[in-house]
N, C-alpha and C. Protein backbone atom coordinates (compact mmCIF):
# COMPACT_ATOMS: atom_id res chain seq x y z
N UNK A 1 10.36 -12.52 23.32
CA UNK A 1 10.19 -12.69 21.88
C UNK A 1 11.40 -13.46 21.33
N UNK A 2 10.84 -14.31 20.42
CA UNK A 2 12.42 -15.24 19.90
C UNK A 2 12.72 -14.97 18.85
N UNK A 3 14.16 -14.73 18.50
CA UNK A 3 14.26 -14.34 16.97
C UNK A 3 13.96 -15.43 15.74
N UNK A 4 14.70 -14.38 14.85
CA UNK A 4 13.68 -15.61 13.66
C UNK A 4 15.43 -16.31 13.73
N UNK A 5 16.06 -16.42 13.92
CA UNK A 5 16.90 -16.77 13.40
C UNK A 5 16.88 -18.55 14.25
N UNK A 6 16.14 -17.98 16.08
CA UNK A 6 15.77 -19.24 16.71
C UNK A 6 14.43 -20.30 15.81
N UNK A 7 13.85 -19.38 15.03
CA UNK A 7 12.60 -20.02 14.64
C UNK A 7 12.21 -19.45 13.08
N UNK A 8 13.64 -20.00 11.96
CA UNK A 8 13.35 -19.30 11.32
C UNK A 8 11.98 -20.16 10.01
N UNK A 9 11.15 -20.78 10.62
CA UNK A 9 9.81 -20.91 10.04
C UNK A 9 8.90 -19.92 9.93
N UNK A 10 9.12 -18.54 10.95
CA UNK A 10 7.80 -17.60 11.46
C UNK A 10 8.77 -16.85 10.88
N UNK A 11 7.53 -15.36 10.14
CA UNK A 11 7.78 -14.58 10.17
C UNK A 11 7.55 -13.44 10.80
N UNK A 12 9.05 -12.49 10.80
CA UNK A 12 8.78 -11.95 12.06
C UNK A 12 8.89 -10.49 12.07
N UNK A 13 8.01 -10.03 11.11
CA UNK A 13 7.41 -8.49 11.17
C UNK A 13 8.37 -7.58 11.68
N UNK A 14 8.85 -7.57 12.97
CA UNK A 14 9.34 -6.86 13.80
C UNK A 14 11.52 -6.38 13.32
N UNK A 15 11.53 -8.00 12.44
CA UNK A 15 13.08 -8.57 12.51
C UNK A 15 13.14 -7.47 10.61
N UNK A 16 13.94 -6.60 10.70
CA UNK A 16 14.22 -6.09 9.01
C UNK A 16 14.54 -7.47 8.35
N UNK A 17 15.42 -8.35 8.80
CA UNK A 17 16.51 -9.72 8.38
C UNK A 17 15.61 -10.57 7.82
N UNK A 18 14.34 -10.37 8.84
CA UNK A 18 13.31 -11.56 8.60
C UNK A 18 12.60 -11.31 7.45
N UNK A 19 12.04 -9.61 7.77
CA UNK A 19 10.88 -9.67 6.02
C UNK A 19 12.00 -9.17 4.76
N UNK A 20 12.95 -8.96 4.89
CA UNK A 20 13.85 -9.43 3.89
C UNK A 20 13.69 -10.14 2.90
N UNK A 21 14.65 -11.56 4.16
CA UNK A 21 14.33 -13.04 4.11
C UNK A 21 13.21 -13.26 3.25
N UNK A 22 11.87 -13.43 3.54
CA UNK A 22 10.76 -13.61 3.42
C UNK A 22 10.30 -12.77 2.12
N UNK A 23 10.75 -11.71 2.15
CA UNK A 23 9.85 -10.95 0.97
C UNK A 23 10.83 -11.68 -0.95
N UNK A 24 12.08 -11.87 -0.14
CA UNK A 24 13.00 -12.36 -1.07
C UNK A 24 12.74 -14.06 -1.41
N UNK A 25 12.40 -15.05 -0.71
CA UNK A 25 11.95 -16.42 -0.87
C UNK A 25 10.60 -16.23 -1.61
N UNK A 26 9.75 -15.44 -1.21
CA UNK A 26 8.22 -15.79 -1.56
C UNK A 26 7.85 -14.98 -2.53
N UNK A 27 9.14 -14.01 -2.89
CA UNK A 27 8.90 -13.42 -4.62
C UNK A 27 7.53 -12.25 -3.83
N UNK A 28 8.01 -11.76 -3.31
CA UNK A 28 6.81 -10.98 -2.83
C UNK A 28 7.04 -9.29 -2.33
N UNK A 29 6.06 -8.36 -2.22
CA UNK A 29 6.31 -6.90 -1.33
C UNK A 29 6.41 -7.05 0.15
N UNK A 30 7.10 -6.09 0.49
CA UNK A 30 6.77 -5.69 1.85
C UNK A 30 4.99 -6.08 2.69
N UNK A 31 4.58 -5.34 1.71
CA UNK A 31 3.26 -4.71 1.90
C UNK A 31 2.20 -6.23 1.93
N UNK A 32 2.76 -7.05 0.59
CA UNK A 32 1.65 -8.08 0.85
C UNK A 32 2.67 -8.99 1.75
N UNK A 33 3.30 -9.17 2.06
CA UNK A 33 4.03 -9.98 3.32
C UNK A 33 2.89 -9.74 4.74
N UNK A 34 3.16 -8.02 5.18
CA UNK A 34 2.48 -7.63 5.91
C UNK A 34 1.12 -8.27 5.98
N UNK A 35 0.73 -7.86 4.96
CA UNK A 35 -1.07 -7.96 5.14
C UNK A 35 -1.59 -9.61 4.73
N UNK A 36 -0.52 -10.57 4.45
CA UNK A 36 -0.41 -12.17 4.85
C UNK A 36 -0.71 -12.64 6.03
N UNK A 37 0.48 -12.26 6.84
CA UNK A 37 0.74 -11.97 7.82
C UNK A 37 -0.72 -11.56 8.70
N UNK A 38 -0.69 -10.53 8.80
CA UNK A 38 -2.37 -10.30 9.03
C UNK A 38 -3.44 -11.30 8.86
N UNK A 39 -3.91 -11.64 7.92
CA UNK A 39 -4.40 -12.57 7.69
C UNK A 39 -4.38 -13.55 7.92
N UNK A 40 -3.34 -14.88 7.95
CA UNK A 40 -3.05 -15.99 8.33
C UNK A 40 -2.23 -16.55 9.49
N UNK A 41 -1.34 -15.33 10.04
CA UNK A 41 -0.38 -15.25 11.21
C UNK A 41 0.97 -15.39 10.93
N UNK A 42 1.95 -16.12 11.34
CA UNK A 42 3.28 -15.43 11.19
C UNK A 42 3.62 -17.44 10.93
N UNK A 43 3.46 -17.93 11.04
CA UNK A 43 3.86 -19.66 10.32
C UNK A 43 4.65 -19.43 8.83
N UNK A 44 5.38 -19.86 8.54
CA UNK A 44 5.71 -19.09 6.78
C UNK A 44 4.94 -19.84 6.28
N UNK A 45 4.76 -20.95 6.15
CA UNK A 45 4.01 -22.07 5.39
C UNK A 45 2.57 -21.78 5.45
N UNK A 46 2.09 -21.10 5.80
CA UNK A 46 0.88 -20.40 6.29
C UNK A 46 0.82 -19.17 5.13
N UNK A 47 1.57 -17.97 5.07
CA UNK A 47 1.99 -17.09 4.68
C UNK A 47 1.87 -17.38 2.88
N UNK A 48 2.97 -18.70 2.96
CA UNK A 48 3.13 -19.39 1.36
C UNK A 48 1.93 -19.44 0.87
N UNK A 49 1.07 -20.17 1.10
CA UNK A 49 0.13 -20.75 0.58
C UNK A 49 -0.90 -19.51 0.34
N UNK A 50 -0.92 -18.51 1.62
CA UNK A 50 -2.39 -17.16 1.29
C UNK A 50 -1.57 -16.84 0.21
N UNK A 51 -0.19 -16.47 -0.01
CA UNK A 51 0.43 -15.50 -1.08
C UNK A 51 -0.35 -16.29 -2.37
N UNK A 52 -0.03 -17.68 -2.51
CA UNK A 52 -0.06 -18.22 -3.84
C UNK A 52 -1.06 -18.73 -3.72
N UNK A 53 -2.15 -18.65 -3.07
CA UNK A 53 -3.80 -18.67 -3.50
C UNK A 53 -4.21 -17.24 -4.01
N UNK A 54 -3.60 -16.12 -3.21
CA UNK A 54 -3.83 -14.96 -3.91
C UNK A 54 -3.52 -14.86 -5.22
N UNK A 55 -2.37 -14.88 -5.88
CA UNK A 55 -2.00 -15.26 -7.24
C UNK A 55 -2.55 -15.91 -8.52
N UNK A 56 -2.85 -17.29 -7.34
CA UNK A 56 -3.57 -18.08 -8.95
C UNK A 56 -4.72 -17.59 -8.98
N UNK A 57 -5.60 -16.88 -8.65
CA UNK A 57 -7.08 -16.30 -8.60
C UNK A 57 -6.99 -15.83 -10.77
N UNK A 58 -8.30 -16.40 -10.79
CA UNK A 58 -8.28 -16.43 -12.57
C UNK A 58 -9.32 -14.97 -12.80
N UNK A 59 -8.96 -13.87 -13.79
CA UNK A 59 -9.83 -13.06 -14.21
C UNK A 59 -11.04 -13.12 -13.97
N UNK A 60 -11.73 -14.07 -14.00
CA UNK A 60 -13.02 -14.77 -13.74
C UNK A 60 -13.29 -14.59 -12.33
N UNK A 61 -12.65 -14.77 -11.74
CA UNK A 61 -12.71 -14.88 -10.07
C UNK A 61 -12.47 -13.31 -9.54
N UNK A 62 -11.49 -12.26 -10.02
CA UNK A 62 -11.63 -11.18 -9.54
C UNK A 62 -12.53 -10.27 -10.22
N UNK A 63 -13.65 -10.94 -11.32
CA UNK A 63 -14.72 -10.09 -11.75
C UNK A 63 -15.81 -10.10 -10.90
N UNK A 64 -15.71 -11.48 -10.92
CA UNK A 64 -17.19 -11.73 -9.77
C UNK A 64 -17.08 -11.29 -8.69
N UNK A 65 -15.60 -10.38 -7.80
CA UNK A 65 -15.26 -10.18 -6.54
C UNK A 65 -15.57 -8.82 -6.83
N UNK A 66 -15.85 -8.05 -7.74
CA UNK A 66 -16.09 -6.80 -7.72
C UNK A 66 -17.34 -6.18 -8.20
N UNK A 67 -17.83 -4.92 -7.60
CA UNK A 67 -18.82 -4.38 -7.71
C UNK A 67 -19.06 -4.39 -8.74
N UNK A 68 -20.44 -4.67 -8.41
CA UNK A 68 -21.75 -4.58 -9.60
C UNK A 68 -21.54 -3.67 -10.81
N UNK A 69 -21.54 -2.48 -10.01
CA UNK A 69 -21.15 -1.55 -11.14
C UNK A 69 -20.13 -1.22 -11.86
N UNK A 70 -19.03 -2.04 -11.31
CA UNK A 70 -17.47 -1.89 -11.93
C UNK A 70 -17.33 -2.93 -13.10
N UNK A 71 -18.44 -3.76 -13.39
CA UNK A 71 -18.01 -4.92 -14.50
C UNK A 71 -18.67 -4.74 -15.83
């Protein structure tokens, strides 16, 4: 395994230094780092972009994402 410090583009779940790093650049939690991560894989630039597509999502867009009966 290589550290982030060899590759510090990836994030690296495993490194405290790294989701630090990462949670501190991308204005972000632990938690949605993690579950980025999950989602898109460990590339940061990868990571960037799910965070801040998650974000700009407009009221409009998380109505229609939710149950029928919740709107």
């Amino acid at each position: 395994m290589q550290s982030s410090a060899g590759k510090p583009d990836l994030v690296n779940l495993d490194d405290p230094d790294s989701v630090a790093r990462w949670v501190r650049e991308l204005d972000t939690t632990e938690s949605q780092l993690r579950d980025a991560v999950a989602q898109v894989g460990t590339k940061g630039a990868d990571v960037e972009m799910h965070l801040k597509g998650a974000r700009s999502s407009t009221n409009e867009d998380r109505m229609n994402q939710a149950p029928a009966g919740s709107r």
